[in-house]
N, C-alpha and C. Protein backbone atom coordinates (compact mmCIF):
# COMPACT_ATOMS: atom_id res chain seq x y z
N UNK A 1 0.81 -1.19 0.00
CA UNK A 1 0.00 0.00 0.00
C UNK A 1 0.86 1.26 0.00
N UNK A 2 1.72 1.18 1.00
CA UNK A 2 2.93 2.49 0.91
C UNK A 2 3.98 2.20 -0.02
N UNK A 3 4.29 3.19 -0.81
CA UNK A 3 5.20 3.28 -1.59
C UNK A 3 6.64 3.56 -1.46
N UNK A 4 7.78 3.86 -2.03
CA UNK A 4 8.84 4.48 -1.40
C UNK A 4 8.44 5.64 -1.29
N UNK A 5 7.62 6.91 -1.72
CA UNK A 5 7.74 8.19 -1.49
C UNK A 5 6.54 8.22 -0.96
N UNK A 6 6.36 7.59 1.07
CA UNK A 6 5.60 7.66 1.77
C UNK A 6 4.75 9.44 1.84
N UNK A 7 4.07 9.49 1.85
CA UNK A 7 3.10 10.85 2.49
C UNK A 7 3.43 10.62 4.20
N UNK A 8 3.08 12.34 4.69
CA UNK A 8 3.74 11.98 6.06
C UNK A 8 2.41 11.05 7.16
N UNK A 9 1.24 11.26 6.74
CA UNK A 9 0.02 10.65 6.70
C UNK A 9 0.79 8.77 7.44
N UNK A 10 1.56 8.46 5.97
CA UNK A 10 1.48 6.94 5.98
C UNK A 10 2.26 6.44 6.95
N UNK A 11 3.73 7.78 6.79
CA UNK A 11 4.58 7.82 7.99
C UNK A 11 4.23 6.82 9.78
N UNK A 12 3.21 8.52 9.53
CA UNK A 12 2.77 8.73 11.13
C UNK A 12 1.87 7.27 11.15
N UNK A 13 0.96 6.55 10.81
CA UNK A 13 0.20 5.46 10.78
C UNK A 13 1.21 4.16 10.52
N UNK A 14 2.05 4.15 10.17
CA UNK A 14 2.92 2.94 10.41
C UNK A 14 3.52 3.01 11.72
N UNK A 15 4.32 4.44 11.90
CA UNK A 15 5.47 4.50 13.33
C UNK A 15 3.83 4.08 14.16
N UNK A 16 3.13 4.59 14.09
CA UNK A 16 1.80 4.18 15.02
C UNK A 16 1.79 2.90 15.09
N UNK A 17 1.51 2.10 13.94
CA UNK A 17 1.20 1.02 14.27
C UNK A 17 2.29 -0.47 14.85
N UNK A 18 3.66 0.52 14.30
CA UNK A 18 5.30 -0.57 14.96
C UNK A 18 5.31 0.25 16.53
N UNK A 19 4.77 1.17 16.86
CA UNK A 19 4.61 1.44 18.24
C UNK A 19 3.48 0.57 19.27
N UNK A 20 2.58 0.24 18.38
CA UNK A 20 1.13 -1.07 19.19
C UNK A 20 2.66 -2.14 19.05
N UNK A 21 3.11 -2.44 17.89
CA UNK A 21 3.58 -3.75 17.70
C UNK A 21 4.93 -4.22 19.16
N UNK A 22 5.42 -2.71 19.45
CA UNK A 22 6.85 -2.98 20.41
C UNK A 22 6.11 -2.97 21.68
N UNK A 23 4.64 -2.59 21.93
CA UNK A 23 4.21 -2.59 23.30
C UNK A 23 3.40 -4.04 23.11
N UNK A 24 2.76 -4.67 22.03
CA UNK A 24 2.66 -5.74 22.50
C UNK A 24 3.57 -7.15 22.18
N UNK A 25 4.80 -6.80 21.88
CA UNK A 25 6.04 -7.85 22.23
C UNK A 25 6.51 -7.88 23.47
N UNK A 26 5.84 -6.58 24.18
CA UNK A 26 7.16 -5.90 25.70
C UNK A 26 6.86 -7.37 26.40
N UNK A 27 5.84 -8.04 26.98
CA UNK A 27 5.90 -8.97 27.29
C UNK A 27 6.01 -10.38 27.19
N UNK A 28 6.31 -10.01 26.00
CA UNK A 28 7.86 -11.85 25.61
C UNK A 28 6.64 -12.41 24.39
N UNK A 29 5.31 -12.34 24.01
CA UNK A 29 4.63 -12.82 23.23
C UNK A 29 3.16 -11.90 22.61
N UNK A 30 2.77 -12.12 21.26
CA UNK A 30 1.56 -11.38 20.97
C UNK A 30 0.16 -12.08 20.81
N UNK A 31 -0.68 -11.80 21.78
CA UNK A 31 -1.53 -12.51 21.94
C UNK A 31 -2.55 -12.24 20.71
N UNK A 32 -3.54 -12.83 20.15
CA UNK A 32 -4.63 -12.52 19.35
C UNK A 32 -5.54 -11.89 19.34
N UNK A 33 -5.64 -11.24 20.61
CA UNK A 33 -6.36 -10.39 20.97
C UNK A 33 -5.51 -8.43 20.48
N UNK A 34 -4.22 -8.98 20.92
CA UNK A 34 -3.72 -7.88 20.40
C UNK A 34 -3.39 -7.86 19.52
N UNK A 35 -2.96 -8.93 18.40
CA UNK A 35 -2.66 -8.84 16.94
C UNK A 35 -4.14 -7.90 16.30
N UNK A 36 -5.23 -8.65 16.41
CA UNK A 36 -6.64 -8.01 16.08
C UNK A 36 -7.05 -6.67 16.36
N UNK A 37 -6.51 -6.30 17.64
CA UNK A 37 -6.63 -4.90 18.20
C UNK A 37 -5.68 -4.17 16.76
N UNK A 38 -4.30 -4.37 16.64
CA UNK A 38 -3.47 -3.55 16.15
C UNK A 38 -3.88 -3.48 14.60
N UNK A 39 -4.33 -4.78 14.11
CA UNK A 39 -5.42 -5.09 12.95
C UNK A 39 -6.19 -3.73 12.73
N UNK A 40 -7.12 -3.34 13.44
CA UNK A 40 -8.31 -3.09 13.33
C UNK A 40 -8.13 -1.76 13.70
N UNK A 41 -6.90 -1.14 13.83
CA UNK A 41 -6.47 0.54 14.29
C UNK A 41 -5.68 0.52 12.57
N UNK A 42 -4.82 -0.52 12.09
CA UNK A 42 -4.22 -0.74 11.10
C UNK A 42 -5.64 -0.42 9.25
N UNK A 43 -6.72 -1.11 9.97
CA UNK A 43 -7.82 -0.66 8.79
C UNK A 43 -8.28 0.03 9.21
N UNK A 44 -8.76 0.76 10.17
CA UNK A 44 -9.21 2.37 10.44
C UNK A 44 -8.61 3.06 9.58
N UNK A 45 -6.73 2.84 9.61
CA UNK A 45 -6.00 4.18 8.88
C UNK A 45 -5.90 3.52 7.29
N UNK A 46 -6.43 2.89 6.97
CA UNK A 46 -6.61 2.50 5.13
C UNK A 46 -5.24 1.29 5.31
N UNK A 47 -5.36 0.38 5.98
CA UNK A 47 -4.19 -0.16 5.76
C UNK A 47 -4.75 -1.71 5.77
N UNK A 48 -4.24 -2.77 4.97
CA UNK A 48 -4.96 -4.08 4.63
C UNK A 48 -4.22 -5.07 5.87
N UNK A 49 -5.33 -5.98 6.48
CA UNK A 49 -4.54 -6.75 7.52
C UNK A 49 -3.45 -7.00 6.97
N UNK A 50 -3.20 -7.79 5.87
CA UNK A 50 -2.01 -8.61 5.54
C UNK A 50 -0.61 -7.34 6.11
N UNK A 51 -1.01 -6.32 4.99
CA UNK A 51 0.08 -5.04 5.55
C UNK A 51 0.50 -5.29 7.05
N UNK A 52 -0.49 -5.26 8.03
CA UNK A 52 -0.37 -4.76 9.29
C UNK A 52 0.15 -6.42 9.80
N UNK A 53 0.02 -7.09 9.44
CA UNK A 53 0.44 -8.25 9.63
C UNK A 53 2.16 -8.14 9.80
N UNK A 54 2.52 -7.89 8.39
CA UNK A 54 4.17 -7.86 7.69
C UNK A 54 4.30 -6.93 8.90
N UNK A 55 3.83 -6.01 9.03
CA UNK A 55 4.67 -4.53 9.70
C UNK A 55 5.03 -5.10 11.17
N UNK A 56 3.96 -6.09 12.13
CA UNK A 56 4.27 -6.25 13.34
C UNK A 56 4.55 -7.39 13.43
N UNK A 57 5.03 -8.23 12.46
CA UNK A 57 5.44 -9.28 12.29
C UNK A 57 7.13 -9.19 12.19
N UNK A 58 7.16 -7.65 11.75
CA UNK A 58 8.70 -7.37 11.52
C UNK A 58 9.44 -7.58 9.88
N UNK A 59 8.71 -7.84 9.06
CA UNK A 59 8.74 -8.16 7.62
C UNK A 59 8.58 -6.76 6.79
N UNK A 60 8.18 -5.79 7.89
CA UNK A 60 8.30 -4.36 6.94
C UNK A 60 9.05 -3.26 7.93
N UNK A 61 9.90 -2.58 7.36
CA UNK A 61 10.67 -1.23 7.89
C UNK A 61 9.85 -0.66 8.61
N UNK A 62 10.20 -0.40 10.01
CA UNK A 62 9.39 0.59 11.07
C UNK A 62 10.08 1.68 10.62
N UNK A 63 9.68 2.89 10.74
CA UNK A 63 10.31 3.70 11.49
C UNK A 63 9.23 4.66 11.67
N UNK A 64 9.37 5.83 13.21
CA UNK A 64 8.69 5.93 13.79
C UNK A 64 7.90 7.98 13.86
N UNK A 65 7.35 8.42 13.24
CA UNK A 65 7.49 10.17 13.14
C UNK A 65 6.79 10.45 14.36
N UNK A 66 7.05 11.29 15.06
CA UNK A 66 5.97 11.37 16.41
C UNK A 66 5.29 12.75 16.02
N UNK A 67 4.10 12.79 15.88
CA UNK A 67 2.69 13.45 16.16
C UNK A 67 3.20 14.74 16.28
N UNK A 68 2.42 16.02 15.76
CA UNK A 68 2.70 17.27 15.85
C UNK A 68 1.86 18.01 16.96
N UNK A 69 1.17 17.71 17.64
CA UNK A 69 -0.26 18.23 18.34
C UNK A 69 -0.46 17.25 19.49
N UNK A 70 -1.32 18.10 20.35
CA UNK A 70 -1.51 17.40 21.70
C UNK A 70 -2.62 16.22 21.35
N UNK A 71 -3.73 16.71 20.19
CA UNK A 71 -3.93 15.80 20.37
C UNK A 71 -3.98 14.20 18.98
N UNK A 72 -3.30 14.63 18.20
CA UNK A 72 -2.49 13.41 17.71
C UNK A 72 -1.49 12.66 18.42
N UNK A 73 -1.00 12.95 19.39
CA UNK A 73 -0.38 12.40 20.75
C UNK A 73 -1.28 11.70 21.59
N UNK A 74 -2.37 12.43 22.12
CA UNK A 74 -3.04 11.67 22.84
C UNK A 74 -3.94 10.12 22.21
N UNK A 75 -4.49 10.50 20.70
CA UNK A 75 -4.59 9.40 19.66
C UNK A 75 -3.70 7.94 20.26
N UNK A 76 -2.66 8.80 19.77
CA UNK A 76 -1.52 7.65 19.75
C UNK A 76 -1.54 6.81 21.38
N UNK A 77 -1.08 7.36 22.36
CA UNK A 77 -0.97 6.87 24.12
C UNK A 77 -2.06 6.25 24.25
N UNK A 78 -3.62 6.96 23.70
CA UNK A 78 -4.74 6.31 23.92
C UNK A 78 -4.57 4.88 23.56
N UNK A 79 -4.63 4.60 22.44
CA UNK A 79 -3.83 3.13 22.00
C UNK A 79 -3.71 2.52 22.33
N UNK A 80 -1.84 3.03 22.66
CA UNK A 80 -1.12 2.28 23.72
C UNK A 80 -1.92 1.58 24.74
N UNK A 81 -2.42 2.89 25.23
CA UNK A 81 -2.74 1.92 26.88
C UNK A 81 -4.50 1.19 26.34
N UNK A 82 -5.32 1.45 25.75
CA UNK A 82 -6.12 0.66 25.20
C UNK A 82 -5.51 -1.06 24.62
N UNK A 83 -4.34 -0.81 24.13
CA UNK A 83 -3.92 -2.12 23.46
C UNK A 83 -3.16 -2.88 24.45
N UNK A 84 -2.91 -1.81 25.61
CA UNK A 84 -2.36 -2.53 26.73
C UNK A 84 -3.37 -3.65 27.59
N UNK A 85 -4.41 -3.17 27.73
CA UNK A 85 -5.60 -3.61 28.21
C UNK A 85 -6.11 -4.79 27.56
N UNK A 86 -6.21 -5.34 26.35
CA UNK A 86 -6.37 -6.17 25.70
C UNK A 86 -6.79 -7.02 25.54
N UNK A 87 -5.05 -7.74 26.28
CA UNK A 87 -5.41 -9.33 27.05
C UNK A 87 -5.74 -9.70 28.52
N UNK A 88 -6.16 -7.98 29.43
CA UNK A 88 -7.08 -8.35 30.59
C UNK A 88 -5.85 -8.52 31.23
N UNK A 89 -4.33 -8.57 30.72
CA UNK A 89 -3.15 -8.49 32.03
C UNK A 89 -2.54 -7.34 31.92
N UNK A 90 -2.32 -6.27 32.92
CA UNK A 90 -1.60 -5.19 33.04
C UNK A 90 -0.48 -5.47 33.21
N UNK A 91 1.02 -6.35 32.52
CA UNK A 91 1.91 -6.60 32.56
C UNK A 91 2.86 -4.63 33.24
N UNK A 92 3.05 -4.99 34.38
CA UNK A 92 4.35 -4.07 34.39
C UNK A 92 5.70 -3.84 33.31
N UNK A 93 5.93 -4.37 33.04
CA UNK A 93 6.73 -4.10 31.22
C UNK A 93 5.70 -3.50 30.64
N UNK A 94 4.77 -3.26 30.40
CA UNK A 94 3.82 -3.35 29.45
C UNK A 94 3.42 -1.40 29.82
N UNK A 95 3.22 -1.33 31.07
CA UNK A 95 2.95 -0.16 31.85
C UNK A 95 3.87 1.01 31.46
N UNK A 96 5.17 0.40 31.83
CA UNK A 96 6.14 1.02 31.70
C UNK A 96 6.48 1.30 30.32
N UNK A 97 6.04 0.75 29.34
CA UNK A 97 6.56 1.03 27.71
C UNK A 97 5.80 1.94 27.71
N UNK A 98 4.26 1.67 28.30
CA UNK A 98 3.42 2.92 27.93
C UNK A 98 3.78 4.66 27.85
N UNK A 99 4.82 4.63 29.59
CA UNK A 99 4.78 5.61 29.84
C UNK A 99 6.04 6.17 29.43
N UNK A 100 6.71 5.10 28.79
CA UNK A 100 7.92 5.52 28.13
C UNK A 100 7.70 6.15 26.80
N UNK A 101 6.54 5.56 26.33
CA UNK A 101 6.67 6.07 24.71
C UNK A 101 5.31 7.31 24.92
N UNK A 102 5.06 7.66 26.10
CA UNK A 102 3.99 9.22 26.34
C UNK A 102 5.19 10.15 26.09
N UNK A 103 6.51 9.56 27.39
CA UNK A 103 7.56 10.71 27.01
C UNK A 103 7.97 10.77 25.60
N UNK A 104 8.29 9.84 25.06
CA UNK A 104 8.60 10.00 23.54
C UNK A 104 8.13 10.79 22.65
N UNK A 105 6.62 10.68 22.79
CA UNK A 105 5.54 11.16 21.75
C UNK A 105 5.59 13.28 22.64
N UNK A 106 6.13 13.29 23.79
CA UNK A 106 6.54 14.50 23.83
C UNK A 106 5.32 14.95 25.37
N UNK A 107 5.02 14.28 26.00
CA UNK A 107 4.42 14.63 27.17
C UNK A 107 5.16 14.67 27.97
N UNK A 108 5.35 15.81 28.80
CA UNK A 108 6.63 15.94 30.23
C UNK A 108 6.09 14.60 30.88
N UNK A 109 8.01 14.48 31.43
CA UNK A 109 7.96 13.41 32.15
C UNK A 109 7.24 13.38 33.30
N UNK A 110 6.89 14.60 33.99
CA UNK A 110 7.03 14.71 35.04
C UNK A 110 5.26 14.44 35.67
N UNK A 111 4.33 14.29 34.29
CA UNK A 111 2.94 13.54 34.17
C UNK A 111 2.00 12.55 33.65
N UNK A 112 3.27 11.96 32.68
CA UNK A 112 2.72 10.59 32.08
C UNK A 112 2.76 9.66 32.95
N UNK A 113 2.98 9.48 33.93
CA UNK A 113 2.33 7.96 34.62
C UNK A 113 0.74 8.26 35.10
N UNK A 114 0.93 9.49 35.57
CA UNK A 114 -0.39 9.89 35.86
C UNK A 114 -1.58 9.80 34.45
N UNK A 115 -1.26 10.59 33.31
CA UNK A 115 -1.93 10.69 32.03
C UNK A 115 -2.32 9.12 31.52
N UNK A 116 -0.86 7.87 31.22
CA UNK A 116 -1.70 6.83 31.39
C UNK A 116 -2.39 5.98 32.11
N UNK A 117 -2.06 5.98 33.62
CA UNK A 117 -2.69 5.98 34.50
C UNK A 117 -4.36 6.00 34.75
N UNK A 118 -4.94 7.52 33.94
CA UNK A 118 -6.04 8.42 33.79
C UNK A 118 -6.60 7.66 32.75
N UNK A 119 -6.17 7.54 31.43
CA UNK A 119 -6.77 7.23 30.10
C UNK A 119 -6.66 5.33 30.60
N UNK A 120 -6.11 4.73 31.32
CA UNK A 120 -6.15 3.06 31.14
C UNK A 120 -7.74 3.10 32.55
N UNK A 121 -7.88 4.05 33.60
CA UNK A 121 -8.72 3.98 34.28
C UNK A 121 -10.07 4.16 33.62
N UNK A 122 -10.07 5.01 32.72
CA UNK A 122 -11.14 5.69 31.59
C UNK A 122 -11.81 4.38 30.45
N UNK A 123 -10.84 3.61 30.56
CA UNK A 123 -10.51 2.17 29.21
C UNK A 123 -12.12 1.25 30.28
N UNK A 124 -11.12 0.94 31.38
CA UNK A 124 -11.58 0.29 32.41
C UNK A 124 -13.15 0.32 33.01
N UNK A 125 -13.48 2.14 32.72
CA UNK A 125 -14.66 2.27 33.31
C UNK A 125 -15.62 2.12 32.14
N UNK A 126 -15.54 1.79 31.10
CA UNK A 126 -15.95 1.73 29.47
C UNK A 126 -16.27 3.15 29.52
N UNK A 127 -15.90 4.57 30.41
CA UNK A 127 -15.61 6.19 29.17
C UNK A 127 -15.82 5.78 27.89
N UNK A 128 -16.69 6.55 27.26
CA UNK A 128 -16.46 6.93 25.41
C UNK A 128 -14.93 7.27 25.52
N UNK A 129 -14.60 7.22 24.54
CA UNK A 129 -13.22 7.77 24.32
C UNK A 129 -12.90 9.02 23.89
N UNK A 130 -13.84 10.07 23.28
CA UNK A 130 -14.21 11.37 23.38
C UNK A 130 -14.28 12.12 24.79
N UNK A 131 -14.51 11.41 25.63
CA UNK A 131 -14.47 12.00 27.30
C UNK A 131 -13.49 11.99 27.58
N UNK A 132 -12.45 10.81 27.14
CA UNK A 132 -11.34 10.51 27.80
C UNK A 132 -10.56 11.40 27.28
N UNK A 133 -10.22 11.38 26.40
CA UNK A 133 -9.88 12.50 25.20
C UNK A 133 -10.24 13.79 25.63
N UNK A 134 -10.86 14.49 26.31
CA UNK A 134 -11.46 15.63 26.54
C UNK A 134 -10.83 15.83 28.27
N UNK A 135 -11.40 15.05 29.28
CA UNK A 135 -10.55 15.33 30.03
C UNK A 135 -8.70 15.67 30.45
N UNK A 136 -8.21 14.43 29.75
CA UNK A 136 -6.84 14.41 29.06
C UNK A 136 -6.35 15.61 29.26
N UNK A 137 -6.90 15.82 27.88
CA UNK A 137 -6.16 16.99 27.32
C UNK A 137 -6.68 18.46 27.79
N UNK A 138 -7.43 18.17 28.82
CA UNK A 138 -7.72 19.46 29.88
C UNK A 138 -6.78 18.99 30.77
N UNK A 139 -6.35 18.19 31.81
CA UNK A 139 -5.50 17.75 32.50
C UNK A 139 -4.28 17.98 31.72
N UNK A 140 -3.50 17.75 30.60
CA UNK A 140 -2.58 18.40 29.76
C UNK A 140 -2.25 19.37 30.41
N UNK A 141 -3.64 20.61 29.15
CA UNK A 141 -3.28 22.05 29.52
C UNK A 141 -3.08 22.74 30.85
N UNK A 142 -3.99 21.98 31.94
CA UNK A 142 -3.55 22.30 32.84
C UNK A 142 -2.45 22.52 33.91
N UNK A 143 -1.39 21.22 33.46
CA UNK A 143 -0.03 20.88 33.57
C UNK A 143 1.12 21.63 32.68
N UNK A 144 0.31 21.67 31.95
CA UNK A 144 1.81 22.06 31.24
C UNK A 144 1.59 24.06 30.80
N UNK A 145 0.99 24.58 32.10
CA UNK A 145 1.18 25.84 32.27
C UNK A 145 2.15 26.39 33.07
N UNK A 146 2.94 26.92 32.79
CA UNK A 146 4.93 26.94 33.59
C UNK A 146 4.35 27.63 34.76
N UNK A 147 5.05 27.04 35.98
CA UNK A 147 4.77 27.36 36.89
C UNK A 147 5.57 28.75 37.72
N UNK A 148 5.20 29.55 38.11
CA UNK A 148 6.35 30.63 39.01
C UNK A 148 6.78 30.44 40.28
């Protein structure tokens, strides 16, 4: 489906989807529940299982663009910790990638355990994901106003 002269579109939706793929290896195997999850975020963004197959199978080039906006970031973490949830085990590896790749995607360190924390509690209580999404990123702005 992607060509060599990716759009940044296809970019950002692959590094997305080899980012589901490294959080659900963190714990030594990929269950079917999360292959299907990463599936089914993989045809949301126009992409054919087989594709999404190769990509987290490791048969296609990751590489990874991180998100311009708070909330194409939050998109992305939402995910994460949604795809973390999955298989019903909160693996600590699993936790911790989360909150490793919030810092990545560019959320201070100093509130992503809390942020996935917030959005995996939100997963949990079945929240729409528009709420979750909405609180979030009020909790965000609210944080990340420099303090005196």
């Amino acid at each position: 489906m992607f060509g060599f002269f990716e759009n940044e579109q296809a970019k950002k939706i692959k590094g997305h989807l080899c980012n589901l793929a490294s959080l659900a290896k963190a714990d030594g195997h990929i269950d079917d529940r999360e292959m299907n999850f990463i599936i089914t975020v993989g045809k949301k963004n126009g992409m054919s299982a087989p594709n999404v197959r190769k990509l987290v199978l490791g048969q296609t080039n990751c590489d990874s663009d991180i998100p311009t906006n708070d909330s194409e970031r939050f998109d992305q973490i939402f995910d994460l910790v949604d795809m973390m949830l999955a298989d019903g085990i909160v693996d600590e590896t699993e936790m911790d990638f989360c909150i490793m790749m919030a810092e990545k995607l560019g959320f201070r360190k100093a509130i992503v355990g809390v942020l996935v924390r917030k959005i995996s509690q939100g997963v949990k209580d079945a929240m729409p994901r528009e709420r979750i999404k909405e609180e979030s990123l009020s909790f965000l702005n609210y944080n990340n106003i420099p303090q005196r």
